[in-house]
C-alpha atoms as a PDB file:
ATOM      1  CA  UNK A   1      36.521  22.819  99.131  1.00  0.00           C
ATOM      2  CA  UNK A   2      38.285  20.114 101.277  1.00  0.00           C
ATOM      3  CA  UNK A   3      35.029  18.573 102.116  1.00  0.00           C
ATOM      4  CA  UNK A   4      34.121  18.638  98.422  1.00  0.00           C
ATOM      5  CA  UNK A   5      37.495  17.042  97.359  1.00  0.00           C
ATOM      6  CA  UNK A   6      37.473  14.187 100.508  1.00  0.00           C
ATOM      7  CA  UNK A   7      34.033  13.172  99.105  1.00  0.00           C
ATOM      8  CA  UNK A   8      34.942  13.650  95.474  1.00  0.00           C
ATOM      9  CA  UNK A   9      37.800  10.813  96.403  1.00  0.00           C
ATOM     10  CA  UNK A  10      35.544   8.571  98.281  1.00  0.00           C
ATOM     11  CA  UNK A  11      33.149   8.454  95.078  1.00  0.00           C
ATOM     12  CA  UNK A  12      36.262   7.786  93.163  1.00  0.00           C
ATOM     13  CA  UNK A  13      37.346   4.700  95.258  1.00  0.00           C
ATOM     14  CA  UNK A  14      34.022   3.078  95.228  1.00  0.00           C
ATOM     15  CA  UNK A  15      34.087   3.337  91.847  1.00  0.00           C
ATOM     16  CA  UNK A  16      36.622   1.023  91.272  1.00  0.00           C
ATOM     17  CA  UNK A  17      35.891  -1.198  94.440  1.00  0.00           C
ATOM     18  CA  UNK A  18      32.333  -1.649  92.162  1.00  0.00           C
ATOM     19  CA  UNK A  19      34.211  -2.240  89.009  1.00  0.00           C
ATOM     20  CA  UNK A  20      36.999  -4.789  91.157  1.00  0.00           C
ATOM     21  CA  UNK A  21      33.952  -7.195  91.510  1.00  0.00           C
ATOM     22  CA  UNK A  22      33.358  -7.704  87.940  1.00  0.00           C
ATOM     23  CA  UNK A  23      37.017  -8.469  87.079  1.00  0.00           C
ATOM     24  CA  UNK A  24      37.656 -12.205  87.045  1.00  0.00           C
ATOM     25  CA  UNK A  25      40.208 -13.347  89.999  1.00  0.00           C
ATOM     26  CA  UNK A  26      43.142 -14.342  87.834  1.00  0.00           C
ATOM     27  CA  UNK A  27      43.378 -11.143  86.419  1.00  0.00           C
ATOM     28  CA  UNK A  28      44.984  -7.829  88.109  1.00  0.00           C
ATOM     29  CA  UNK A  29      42.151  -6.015  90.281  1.00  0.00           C
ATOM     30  CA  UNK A  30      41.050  -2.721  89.895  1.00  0.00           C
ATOM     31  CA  UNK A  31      43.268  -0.696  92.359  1.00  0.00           C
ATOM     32  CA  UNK A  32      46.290  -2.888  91.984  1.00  0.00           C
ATOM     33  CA  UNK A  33      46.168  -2.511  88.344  1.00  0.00           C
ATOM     34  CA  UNK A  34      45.772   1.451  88.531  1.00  0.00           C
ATOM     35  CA  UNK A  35      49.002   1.606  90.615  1.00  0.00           C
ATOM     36  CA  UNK A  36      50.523  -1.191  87.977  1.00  0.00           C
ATOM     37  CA  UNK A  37      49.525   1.168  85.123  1.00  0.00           C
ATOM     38  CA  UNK A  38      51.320   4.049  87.221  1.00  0.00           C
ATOM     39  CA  UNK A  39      54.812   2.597  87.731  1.00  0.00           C
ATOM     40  CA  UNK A  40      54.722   1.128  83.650  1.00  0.00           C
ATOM     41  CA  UNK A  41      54.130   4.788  82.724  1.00  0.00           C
ATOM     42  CA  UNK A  42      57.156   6.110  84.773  1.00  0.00           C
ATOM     43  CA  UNK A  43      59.229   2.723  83.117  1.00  0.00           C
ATOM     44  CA  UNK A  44      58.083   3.676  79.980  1.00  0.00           C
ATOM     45  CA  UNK A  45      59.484   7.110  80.459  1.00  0.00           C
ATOM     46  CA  UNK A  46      62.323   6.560  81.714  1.00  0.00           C
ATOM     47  CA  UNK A  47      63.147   3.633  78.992  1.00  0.00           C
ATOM     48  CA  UNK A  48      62.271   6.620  76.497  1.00  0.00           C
ATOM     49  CA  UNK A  49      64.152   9.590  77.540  1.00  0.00           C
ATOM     50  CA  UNK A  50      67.051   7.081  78.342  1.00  0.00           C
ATOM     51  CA  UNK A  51      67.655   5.545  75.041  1.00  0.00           C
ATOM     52  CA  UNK A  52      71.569   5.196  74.984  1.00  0.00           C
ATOM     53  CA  UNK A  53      71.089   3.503  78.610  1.00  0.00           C
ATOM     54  CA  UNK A  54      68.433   1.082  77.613  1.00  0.00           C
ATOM     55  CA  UNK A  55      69.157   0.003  73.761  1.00  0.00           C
ATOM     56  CA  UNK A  56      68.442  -3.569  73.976  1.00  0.00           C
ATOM     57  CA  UNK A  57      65.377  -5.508  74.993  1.00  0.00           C
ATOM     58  CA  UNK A  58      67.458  -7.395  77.984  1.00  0.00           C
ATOM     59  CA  UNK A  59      68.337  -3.633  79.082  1.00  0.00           C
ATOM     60  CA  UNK A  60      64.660  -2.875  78.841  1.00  0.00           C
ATOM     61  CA  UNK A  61      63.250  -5.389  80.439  1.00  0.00           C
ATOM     62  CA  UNK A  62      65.148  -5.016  83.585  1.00  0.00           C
ATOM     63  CA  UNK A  63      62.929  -1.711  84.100  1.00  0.00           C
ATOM     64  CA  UNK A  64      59.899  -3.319  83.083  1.00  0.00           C
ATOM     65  CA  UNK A  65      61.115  -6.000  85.449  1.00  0.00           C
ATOM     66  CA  UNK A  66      61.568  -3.790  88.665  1.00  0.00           C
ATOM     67  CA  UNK A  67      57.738  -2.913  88.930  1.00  0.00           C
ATOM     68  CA  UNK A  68      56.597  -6.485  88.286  1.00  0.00           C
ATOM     69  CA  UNK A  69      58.764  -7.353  90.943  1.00  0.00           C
ATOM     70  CA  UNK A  70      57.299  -4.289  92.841  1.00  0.00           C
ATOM     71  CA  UNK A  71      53.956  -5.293  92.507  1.00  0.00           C
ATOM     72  CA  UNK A  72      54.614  -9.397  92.967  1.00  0.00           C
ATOM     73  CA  UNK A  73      53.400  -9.934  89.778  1.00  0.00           C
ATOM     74  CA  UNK A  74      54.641 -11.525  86.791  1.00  0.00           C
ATOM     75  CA  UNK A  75      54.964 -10.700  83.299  1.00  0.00           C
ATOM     76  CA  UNK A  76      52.417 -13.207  82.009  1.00  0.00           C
ATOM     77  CA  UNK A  77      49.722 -11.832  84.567  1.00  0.00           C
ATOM     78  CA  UNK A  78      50.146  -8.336  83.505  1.00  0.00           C
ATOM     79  CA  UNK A  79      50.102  -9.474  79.732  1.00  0.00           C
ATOM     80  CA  UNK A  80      46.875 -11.246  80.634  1.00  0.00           C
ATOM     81  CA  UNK A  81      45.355  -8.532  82.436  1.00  0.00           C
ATOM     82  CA  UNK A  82      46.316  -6.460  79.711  1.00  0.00           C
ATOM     83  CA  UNK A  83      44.253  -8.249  77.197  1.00  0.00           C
ATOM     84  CA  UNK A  84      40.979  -8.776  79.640  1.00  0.00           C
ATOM     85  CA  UNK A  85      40.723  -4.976  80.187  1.00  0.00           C
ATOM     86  CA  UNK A  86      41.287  -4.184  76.297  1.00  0.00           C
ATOM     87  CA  UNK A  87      38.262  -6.385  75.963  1.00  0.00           C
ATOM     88  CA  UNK A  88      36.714  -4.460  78.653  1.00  0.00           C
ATOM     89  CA  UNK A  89      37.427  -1.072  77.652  1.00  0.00           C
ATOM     90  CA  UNK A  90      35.124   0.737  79.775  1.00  0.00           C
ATOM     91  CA  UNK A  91      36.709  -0.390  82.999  1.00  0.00           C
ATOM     92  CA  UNK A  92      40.194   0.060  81.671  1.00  0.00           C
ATOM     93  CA  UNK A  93      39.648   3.792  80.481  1.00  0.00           C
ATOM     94  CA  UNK A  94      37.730   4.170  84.239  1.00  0.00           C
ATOM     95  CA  UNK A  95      40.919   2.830  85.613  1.00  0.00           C
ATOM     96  CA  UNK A  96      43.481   4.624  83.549  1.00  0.00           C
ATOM     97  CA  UNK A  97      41.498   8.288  84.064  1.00  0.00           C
ATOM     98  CA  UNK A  98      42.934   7.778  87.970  1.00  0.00           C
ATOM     99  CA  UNK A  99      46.458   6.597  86.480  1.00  0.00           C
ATOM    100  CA  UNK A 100      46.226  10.344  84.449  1.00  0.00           C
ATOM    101  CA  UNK A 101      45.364  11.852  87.844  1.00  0.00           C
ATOM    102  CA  UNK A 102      47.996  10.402  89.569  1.00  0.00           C
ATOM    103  CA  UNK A 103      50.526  11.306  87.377  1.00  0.00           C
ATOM    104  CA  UNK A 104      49.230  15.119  86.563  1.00  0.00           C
ATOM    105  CA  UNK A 105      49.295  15.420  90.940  1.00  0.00           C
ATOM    106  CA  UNK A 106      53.127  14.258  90.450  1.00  0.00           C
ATOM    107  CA  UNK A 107      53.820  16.512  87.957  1.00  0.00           C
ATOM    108  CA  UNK A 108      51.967  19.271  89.539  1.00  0.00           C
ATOM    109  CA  UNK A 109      54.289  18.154  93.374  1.00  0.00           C
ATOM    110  CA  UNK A 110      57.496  18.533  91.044  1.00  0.00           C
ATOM    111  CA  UNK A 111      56.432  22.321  89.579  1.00  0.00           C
ATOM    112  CA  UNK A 112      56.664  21.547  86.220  1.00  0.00           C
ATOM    113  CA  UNK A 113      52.521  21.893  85.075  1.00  0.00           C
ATOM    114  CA  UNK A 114      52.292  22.764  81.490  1.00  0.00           C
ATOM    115  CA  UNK A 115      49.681  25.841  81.024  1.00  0.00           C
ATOM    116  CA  UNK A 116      46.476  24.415  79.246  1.00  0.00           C
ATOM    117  CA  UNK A 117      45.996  26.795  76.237  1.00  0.00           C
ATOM    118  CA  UNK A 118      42.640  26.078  75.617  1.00  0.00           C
ATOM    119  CA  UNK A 119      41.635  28.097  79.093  1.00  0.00           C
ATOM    120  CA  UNK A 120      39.472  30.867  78.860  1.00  0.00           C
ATOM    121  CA  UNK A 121      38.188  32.326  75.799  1.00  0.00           C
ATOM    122  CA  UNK A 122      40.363  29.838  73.399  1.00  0.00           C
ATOM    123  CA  UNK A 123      37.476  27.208  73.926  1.00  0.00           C
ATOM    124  CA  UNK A 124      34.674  28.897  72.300  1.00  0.00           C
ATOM    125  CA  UNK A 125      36.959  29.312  69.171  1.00  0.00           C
ATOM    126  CA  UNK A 126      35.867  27.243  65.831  1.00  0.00           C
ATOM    127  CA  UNK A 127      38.014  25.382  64.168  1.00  0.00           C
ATOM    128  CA  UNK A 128      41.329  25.617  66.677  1.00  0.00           C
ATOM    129  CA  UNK A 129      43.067  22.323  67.581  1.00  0.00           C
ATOM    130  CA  UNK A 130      42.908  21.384  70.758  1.00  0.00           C
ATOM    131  CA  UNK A 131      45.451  18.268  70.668  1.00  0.00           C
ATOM    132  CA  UNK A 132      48.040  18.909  73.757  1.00  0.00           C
ATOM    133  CA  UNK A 133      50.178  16.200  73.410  1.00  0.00           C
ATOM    134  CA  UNK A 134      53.138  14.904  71.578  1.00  0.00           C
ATOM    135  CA  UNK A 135      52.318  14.981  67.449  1.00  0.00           C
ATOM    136  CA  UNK A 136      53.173  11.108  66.436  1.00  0.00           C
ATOM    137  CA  UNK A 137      53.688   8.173  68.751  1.00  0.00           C
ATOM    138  CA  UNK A 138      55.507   4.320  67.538  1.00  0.00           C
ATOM    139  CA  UNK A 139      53.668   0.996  68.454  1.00  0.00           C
ATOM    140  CA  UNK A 140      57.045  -1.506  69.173  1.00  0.00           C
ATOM    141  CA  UNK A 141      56.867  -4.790  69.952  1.00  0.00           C
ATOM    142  CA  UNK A 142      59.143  -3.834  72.578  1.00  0.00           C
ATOM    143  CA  UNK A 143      57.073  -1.657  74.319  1.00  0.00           C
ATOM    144  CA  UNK A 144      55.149  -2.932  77.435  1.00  0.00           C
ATOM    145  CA  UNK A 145      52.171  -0.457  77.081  1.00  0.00           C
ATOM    146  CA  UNK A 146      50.943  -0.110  73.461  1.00  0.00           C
ATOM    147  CA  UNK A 147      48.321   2.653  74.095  1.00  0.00           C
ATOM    148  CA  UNK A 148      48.820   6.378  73.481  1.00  0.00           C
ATOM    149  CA  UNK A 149      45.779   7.685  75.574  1.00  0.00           C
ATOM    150  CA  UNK A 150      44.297  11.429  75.680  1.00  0.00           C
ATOM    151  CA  UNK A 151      42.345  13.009  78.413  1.00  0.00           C
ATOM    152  CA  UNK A 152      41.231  17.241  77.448  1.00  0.00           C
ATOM    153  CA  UNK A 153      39.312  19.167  79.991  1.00  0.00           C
ATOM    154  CA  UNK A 154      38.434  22.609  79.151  1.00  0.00           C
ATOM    155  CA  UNK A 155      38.217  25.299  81.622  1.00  0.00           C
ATOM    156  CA  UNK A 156      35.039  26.085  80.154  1.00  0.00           C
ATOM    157  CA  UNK A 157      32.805  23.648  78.649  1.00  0.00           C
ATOM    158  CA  UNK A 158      32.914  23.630  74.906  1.00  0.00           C
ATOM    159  CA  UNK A 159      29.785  24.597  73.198  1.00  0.00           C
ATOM    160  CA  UNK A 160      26.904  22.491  72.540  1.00  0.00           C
ATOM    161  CA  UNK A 161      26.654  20.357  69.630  1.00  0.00           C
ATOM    162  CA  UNK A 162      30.791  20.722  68.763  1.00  0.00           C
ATOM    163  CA  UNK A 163      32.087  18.984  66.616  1.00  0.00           C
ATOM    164  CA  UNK A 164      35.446  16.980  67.058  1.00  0.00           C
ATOM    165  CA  UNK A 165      37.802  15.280  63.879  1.00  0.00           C
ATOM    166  CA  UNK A 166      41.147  13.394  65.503  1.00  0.00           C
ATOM    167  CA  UNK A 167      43.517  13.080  62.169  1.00  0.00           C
ATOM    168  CA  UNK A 168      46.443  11.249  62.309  1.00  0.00           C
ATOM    169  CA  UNK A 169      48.612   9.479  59.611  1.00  0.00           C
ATOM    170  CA  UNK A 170      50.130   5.880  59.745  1.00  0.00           C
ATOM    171  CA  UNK A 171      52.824   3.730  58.463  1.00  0.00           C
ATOM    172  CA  UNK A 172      53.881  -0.076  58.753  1.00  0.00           C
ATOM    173  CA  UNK A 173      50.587  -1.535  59.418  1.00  0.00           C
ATOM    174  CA  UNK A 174      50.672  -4.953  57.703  1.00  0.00           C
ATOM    175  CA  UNK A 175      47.283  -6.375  56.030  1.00  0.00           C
ATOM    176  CA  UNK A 176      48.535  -9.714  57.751  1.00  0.00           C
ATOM    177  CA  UNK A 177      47.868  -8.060  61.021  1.00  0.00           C
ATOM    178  CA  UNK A 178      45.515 -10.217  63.089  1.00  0.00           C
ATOM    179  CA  UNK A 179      44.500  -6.930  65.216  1.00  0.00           C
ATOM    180  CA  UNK A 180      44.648  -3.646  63.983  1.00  0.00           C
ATOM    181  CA  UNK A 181      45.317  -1.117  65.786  1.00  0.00           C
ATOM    182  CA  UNK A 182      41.819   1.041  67.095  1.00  0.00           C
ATOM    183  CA  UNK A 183      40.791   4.116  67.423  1.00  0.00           C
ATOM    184  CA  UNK A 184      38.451   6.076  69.963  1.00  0.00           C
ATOM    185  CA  UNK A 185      37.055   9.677  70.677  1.00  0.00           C
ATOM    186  CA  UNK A 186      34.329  10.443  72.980  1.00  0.00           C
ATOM    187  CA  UNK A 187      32.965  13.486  74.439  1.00  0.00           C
ATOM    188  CA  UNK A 188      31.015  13.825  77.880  1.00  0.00           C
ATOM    189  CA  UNK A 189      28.139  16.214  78.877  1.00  0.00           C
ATOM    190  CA  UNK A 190      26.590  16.005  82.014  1.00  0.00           C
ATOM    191  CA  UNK A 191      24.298  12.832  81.593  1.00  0.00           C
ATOM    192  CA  UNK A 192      25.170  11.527  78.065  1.00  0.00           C
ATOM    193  CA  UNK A 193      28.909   9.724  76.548  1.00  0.00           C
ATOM    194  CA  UNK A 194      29.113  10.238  72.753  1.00  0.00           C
ATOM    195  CA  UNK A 195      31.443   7.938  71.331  1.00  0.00           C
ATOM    196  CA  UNK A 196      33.018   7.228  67.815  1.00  0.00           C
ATOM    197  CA  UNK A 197      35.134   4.349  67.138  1.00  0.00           C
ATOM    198  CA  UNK A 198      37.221   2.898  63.652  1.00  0.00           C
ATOM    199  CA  UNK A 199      39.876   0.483  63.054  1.00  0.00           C
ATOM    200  CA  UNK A 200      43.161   1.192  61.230  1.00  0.00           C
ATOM    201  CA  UNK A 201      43.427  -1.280  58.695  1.00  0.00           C
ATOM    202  CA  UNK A 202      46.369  -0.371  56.357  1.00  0.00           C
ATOM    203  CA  UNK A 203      48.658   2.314  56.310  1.00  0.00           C
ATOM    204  CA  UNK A 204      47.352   6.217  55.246  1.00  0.00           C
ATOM    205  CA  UNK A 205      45.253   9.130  56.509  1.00  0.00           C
ATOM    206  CA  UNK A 206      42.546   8.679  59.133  1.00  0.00           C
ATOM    207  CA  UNK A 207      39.727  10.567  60.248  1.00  0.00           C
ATOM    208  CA  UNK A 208      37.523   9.833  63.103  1.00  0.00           C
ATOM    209  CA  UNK A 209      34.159  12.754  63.211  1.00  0.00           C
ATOM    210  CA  UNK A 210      32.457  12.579  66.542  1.00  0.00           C
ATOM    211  CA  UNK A 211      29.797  14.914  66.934  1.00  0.00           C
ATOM    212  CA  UNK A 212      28.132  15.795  69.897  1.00  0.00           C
ATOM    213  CA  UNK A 213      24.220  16.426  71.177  1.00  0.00           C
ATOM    214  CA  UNK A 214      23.279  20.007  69.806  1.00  0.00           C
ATOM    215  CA  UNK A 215      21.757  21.099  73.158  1.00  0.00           C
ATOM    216  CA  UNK A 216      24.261  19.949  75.628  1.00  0.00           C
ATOM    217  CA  UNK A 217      27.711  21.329  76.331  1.00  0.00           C
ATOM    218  CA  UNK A 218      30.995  19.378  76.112  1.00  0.00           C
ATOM    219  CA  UNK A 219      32.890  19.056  79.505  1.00  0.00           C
ATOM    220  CA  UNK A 220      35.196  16.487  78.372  1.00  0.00           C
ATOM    221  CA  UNK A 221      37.475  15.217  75.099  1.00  0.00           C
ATOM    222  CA  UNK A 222      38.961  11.980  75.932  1.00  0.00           C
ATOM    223  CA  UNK A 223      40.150   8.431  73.951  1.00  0.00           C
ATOM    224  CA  UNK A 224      42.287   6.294  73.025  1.00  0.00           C
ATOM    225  CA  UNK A 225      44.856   4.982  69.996  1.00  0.00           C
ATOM    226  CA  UNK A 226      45.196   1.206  70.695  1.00  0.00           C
ATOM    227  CA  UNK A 227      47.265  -1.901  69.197  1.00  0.00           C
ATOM    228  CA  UNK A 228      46.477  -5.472  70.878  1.00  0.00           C
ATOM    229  CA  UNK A 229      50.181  -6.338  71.808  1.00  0.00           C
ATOM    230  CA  UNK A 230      49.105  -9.984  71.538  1.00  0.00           C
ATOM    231  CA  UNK A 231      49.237  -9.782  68.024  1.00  0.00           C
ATOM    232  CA  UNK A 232      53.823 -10.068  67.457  1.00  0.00           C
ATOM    233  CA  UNK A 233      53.720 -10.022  63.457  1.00  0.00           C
ATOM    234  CA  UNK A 234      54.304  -6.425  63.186  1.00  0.00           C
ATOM    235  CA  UNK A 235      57.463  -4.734  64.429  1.00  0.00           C
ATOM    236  CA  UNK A 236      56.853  -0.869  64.268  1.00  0.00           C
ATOM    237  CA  UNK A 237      53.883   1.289  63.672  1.00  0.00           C
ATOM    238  CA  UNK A 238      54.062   4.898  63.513  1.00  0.00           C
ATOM    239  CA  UNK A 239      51.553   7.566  63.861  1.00  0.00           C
ATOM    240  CA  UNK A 240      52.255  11.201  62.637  1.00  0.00           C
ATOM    241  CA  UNK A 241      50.486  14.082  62.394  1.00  0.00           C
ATOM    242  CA  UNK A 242      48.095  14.215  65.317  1.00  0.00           C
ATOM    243  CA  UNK A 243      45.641  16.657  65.317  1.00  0.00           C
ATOM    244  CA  UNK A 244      42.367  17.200  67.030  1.00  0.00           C
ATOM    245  CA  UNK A 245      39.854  19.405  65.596  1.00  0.00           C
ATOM    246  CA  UNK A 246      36.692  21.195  67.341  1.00  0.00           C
ATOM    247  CA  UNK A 247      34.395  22.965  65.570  1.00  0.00           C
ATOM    248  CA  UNK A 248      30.808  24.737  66.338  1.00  0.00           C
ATOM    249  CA  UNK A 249      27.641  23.933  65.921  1.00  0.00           C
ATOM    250  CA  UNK A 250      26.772  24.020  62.044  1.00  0.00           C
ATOM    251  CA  UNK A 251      30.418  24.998  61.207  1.00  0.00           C
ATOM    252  CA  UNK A 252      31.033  24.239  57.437  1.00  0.00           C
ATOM    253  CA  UNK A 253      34.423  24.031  58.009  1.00  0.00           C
ATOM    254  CA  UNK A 254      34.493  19.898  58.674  1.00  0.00           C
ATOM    255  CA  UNK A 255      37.656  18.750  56.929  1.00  0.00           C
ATOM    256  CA  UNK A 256      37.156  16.720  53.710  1.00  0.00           C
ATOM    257  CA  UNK A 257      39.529  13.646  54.084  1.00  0.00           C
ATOM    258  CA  UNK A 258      42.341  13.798  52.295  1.00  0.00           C
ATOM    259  CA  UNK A 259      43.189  12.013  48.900  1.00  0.00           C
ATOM    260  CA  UNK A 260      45.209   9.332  50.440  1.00  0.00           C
ATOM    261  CA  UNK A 261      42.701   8.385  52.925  1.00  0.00           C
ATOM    262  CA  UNK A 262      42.385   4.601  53.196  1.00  0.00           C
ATOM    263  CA  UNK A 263      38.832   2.886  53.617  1.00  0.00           C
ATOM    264  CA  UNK A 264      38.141   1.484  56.827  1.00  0.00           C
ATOM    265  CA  UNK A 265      35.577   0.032  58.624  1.00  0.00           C
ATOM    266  CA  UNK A 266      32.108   2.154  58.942  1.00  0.00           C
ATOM    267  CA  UNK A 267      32.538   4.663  62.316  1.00  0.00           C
ATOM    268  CA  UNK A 268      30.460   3.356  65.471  1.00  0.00           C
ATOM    269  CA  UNK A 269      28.681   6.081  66.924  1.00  0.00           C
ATOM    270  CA  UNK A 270      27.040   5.710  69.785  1.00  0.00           C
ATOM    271  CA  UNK A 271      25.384   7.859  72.812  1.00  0.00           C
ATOM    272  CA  UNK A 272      25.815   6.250  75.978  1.00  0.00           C
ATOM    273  CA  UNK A 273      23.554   7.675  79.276  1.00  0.00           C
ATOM    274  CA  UNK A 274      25.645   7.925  82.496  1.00  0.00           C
END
């Protein structure tokens, strides 16, 4: 088990010393900008969970601060970097899989591992949310890292040709929003990415359907909820009501959207071969 864990690592690292050569040199390189990613997670945190010691933006910075400073880095390079990799998702959600390793080993060092309930016989259920995270998130201006991400790993792959709807509602999205905050689900089997994407382009009830290839199991849910920080004409956005839906193979339970669904852009599906 060692063995398969030392390699397992190795495979890991040249994976991002292979995507390092395609970032461009102004911009924060693989590795460095997995450990970046790291440290703004623990700022954000601890800017969170400390609200009465960090109510202004000066008091928030100085957090923000402390890993730039950490890192040698400045604000405007990790702003920068910031916008390359949202245009390069595919690296960044590479990247940011290690940051969700890194911090689930420091969680697990500390004791504190919250029991997956989707272990076992829960993941051949239909029609059981699987979300495991916190129910509504807030895009501020304030914030350094706009991105609520989501990483689910059964113990058991899910069955093939499952179905997957990720609901959410949201408020305070502007139509004078230059970019709109995005939205991505995608499932892996063992030599195929399935991947379903949609804008948010006013405020309401989204759905986002991904469904999977009928003769291959699931092993992994995983995506994104995005807004390009770049863009400083909004001042909140909230999301509420996160849920994440599987369902089974010709289940006729898919939800109907609800009546105060907005319209958005058509949903890009794609199937992507490893």
């Amino acid at each position: 088990m060692t063995n398969r864990l030392r390699i397992y690592g190795i495979l890991l690292f040249i994976c991002i010393a292979a995507s390092c050569s395609k970032v461009p040199k102004h911009i924060i390189q693989g590795k460095k900008m997995q450990a970046v990613l790291y440290d703004m997670q623990i700022a954000e945190a601890i800017v969170e969970t400390n609200y009465e010691s960090y109510k202004t933006s000066d008091e928030r910075q100085t957090v923000y601060d402390a890993v730039f400073a950490k890192h040698h880095i400045t604000q405007a390079e990790y702003d920068s970097s910031l916008v390359w990799y949202g245009e390069n998702m595919d690296l960044y959600m590479r990247i940011y899989k290690l940051v969700l390793k890194d911090i689930n080993v420091h969680i697990a060092s500390m004791g504190d591992i919250r029991p997956n309930p989707l272990s076992g016989e829960f993941s051949a259920k239909d029609s059981i949310d699987i979300w495991i995270y916190n129910r509504s998130f807030t895009f501020g201006k304030e914030r350094i890292f706009n991105t609520l991400t989501f990483d689910i790993e059964p113990q058991k792959p899910y069955s093939s040709g499952s179905s997957y709807v990720l609901g959410l509602s949201v408020w305070g999205v502007s139509p004078h929003l230059k970019h709109k905050p995005k939205i991505s689900i995608n499932a892996m089997h063992n030599d195929t990415i399935i991947s379903a994407n949609k804008d948010i382009t006013g405020d309401g009830y989204y759905e986002t359907v991904l469904k999977t290839v009928a003769t291959k199991q699931v092993k992994r849910i995983y995506g994104y909820i995005m807004m390009n920080n770049t863009d400083a004409s909004y001042h909140r956005i909230y999301i509420d009501d996160i849920q994440l839906l599987k369902y089974n193979y010709g289940s006729h339970a898919l939800t109907a959207p609800k009546t105060d669904t907005i319209p958005s852009q058509p949903e890009l599906q794609t199937e992507i071969s490893d």
